[in-house]
N, C-alpha and C. Protein backbone atom coordinates (compact mmCIF):
# COMPACT_ATOMS: atom_id res chain seq x y z
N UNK A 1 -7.87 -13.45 9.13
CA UNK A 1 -6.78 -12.68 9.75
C UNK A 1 -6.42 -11.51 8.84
N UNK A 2 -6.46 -10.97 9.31
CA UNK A 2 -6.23 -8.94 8.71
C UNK A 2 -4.52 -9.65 7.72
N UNK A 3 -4.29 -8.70 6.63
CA UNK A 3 -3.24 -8.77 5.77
C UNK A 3 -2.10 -8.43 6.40
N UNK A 4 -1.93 -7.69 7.29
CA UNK A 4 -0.81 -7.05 7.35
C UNK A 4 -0.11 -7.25 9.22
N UNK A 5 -1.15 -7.86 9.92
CA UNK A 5 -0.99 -8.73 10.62
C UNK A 5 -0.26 -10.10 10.52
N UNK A 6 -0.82 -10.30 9.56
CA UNK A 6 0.00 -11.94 8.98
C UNK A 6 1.28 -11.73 8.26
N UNK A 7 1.36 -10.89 7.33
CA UNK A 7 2.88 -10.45 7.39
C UNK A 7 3.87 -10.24 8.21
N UNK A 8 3.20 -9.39 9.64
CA UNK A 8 4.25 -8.90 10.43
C UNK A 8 4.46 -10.06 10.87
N UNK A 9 3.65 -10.85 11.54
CA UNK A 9 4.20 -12.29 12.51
C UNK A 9 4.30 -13.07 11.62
N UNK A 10 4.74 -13.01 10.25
CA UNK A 10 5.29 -14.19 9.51
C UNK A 10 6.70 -14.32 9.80
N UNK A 11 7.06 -12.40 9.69
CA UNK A 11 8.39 -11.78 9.29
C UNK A 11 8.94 -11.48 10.72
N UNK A 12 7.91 -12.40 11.77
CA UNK A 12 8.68 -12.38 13.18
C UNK A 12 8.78 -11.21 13.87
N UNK A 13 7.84 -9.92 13.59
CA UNK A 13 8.23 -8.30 14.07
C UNK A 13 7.41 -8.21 15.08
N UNK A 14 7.10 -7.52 15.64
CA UNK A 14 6.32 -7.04 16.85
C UNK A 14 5.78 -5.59 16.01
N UNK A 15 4.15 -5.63 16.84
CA UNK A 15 4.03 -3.95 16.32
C UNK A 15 4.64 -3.27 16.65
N UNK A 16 5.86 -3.25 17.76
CA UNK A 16 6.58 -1.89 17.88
C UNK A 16 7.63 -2.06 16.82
N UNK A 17 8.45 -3.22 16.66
CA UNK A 17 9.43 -2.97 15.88
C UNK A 17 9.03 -2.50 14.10
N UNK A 18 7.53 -2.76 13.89
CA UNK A 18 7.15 -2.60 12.37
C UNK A 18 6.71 -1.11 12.46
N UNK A 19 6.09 -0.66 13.39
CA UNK A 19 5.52 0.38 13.78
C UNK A 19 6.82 1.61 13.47
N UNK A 20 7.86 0.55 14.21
CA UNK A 20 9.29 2.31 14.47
C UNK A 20 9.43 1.99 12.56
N UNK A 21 9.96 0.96 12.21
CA UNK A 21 10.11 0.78 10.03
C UNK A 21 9.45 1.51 9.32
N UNK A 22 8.08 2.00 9.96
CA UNK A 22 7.51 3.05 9.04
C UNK A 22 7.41 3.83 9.54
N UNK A 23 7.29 4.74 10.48
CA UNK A 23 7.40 5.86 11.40
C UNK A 23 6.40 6.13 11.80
N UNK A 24 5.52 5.27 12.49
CA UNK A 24 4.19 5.86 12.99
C UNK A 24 3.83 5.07 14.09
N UNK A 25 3.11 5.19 15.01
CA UNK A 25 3.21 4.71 16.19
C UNK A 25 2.12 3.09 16.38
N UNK A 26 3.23 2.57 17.48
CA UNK A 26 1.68 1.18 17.59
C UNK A 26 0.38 0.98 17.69
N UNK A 27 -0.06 2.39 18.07
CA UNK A 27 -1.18 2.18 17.99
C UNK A 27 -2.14 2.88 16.37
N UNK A 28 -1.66 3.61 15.87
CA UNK A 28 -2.02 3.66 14.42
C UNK A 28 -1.40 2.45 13.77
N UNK A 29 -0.62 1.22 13.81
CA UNK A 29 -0.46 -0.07 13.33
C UNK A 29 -1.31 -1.08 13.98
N UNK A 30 -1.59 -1.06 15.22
CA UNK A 30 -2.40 -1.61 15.75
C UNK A 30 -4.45 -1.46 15.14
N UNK A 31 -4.49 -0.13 14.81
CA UNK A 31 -5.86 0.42 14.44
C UNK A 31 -5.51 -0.28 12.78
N UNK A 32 -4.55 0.04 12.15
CA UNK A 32 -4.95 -1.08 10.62
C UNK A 32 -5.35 -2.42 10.90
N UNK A 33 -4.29 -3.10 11.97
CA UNK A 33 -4.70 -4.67 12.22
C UNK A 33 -6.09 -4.92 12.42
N UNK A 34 -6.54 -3.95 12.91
CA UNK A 34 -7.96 -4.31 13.27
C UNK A 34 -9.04 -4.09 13.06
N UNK A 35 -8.58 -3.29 11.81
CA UNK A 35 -9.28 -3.24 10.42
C UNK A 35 -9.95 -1.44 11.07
N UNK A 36 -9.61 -0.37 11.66
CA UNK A 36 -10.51 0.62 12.43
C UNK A 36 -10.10 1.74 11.20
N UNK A 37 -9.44 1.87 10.39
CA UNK A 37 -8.86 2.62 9.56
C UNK A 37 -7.54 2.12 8.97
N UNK A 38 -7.09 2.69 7.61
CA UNK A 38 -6.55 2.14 6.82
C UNK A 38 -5.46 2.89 6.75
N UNK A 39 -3.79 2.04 6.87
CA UNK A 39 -2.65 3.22 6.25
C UNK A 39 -2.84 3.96 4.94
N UNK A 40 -1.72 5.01 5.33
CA UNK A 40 -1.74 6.38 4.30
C UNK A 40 -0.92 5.23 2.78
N UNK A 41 -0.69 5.82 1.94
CA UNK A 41 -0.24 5.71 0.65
C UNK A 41 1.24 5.22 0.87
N UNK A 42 1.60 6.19 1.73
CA UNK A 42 3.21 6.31 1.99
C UNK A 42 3.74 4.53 2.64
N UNK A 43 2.48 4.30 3.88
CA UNK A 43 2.66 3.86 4.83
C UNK A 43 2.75 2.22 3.51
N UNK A 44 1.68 2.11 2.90
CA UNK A 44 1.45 0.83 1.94
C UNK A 44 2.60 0.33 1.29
N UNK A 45 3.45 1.74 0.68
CA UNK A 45 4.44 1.56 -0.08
C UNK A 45 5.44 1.00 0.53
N UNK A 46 5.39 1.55 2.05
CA UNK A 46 6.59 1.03 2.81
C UNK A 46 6.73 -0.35 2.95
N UNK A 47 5.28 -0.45 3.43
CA UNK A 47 5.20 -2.21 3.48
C UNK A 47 5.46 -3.40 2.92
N UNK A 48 5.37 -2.68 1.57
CA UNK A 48 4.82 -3.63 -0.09
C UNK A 48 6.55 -3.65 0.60
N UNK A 49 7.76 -2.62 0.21
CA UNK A 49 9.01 -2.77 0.54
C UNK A 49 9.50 -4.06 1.55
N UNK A 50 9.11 -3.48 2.64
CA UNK A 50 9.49 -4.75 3.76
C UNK A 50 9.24 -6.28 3.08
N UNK A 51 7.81 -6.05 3.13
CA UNK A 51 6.81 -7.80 3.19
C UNK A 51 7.69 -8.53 1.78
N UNK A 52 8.13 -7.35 0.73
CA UNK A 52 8.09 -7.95 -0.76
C UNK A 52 7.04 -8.41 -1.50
N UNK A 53 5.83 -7.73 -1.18
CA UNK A 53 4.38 -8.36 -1.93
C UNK A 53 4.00 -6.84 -2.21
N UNK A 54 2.74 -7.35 -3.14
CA UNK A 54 2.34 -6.10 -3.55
C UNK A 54 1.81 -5.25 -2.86
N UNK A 55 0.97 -3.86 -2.99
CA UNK A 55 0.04 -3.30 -2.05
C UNK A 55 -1.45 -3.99 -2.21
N UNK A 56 -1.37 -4.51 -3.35
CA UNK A 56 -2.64 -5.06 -3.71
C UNK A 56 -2.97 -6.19 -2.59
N UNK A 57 -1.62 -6.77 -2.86
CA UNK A 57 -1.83 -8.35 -1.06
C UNK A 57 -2.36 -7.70 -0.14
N UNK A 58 -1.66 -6.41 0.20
CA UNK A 58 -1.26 -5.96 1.86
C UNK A 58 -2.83 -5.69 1.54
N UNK A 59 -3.18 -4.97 0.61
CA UNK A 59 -5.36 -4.14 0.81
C UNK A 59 -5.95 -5.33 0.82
N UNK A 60 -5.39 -6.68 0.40
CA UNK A 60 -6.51 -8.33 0.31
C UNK A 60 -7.36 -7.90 -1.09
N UNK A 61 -6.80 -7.39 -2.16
CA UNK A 61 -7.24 -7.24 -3.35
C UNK A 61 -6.52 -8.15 -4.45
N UNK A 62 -5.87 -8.94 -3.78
CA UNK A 62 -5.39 -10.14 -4.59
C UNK A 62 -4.41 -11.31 -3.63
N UNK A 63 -4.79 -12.34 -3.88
CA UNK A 63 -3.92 -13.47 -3.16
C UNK A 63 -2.84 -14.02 -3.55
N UNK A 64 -2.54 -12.97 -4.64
CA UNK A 64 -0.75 -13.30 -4.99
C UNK A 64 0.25 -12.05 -4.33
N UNK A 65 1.24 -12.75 -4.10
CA UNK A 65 2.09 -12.32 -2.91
C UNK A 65 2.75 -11.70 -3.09
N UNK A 66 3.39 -12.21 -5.11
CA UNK A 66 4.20 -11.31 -5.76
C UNK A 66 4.20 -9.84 -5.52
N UNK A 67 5.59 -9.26 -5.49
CA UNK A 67 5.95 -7.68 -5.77
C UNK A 67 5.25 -7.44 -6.42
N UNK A 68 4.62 -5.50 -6.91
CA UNK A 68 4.31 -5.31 -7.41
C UNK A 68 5.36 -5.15 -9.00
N UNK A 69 5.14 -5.16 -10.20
CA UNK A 69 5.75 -5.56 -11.16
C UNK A 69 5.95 -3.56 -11.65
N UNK A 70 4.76 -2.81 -11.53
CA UNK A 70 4.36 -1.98 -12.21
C UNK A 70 3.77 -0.61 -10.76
N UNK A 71 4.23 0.45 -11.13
CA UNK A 71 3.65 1.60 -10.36
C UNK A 71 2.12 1.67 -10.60
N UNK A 72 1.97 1.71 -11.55
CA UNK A 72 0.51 1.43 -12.15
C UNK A 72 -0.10 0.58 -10.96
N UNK A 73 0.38 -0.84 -10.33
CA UNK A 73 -0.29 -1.76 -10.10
C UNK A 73 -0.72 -1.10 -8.79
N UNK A 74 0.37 -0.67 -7.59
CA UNK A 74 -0.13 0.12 -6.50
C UNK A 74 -1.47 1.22 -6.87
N UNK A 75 -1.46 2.20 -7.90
CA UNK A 75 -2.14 2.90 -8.43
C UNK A 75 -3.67 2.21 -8.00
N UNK A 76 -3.60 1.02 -9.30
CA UNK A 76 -4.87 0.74 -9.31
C UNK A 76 -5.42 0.36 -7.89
N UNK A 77 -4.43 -0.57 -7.06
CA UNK A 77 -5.33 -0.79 -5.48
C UNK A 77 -5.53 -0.03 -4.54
N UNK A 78 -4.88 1.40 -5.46
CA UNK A 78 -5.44 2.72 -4.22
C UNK A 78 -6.52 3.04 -4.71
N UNK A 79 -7.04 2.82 -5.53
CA UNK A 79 -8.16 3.69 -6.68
C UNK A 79 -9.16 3.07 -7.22
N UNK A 80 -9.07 1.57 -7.02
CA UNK A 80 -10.35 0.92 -7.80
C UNK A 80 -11.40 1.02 -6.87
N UNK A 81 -10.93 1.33 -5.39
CA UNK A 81 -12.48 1.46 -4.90
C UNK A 81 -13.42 2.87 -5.28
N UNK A 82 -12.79 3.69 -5.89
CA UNK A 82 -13.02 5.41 -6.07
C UNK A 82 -13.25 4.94 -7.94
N UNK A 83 -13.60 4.11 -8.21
CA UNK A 83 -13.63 3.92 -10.03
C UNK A 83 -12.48 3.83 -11.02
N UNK A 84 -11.36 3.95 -10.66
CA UNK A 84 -10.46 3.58 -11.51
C UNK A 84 -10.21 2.67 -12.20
N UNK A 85 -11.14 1.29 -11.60
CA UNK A 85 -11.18 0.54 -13.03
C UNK A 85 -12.35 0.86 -14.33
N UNK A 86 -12.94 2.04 -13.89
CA UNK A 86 -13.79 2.27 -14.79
C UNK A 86 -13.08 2.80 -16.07
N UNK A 87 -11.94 3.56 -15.95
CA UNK A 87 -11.60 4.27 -17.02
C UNK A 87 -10.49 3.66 -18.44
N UNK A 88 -10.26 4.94 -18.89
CA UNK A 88 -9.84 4.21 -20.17
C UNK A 88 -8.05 3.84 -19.94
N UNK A 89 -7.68 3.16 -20.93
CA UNK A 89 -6.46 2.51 -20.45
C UNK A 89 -5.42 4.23 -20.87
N UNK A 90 -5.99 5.24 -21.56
CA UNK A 90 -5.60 6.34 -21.99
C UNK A 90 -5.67 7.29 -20.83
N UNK A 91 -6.85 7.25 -20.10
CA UNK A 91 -7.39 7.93 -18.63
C UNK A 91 -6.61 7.52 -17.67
N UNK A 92 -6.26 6.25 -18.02
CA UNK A 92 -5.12 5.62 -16.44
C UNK A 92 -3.89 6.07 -16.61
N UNK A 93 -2.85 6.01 -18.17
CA UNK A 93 -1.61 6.77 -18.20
C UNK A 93 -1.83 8.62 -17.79
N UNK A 94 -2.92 8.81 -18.07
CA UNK A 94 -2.97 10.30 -17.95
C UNK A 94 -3.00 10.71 -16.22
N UNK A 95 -3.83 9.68 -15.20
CA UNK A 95 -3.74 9.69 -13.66
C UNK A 95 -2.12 9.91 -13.53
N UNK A 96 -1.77 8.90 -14.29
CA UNK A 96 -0.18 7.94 -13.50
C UNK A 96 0.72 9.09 -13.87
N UNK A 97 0.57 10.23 -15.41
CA UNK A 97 1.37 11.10 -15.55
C UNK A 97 1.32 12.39 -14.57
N UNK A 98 -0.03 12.91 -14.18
CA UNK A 98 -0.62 13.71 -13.13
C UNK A 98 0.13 13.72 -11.57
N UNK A 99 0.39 12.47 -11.41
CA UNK A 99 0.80 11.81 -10.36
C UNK A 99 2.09 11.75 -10.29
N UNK A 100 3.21 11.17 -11.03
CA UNK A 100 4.17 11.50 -11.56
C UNK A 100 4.67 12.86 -11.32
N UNK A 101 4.39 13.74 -11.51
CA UNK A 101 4.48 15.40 -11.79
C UNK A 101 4.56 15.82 -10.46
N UNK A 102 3.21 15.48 -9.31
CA UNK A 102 3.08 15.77 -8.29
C UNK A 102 4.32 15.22 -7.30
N UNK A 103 4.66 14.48 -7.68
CA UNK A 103 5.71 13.19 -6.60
C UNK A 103 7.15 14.13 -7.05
N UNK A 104 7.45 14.36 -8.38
CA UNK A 104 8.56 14.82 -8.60
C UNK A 104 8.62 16.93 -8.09
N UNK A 105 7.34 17.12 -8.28
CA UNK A 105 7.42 18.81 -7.37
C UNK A 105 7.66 18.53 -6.01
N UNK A 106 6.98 17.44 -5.55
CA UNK A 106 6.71 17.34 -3.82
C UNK A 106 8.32 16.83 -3.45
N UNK A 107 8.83 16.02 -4.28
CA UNK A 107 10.54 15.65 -4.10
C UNK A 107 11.62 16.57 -4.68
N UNK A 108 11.01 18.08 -4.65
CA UNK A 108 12.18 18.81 -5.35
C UNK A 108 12.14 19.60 -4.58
């Protein structure tokens, strides 16, 4: 069963009512359930919010349920499929500061 499927009908929602929580329509929530394409960044974060688990649960990149603890941790389950666990633990603060920078211009 898809990740984020099993969340919603754990948490009792309907795709419309999870669908209007993040602002995008049932049928782009419907196309994640069914694995046809994957939410945006924004959309993950929202979720990790609702569900209270990480983004790492919601991608099925780990079977612990726990919040994420660390910004870093979302980071890495957007990015380890693109090599980010390849790099150095110096290369990953330097992404997360890059990133950082961008989030605080794009919020000003």
């Amino acid at each position: 069963m898809n990740r984020i499927k099993e969340l919603r009908t754990a948490k009792g929602l309907k795709q419309t009512d999870l669908a209007k929580r993040l602002g995008v329509t049932q049928g782009a929530l419907s196309g994640w359930e069914n694995e046809n394409y994957e939410p945006d960044i924004k959309a993950l974060k929202k979720m990790s919010e609702i569900f209270g688990v990480s983004v790492d649960y919601i991608l099925c990149l780990t079977d612990t349920a726990a919040p994420a603890d660390t910004p870093s941790e979302t980071l890495v389950a957007l990015s380890a499929p693109k090599g980010y666990d390849r790099l150095t633990e110096d290369e990953r603060r330097e992404i997360e500061e890059i990133i950082a920078i961008y989030n605080k211009r794009k919020d000003s």
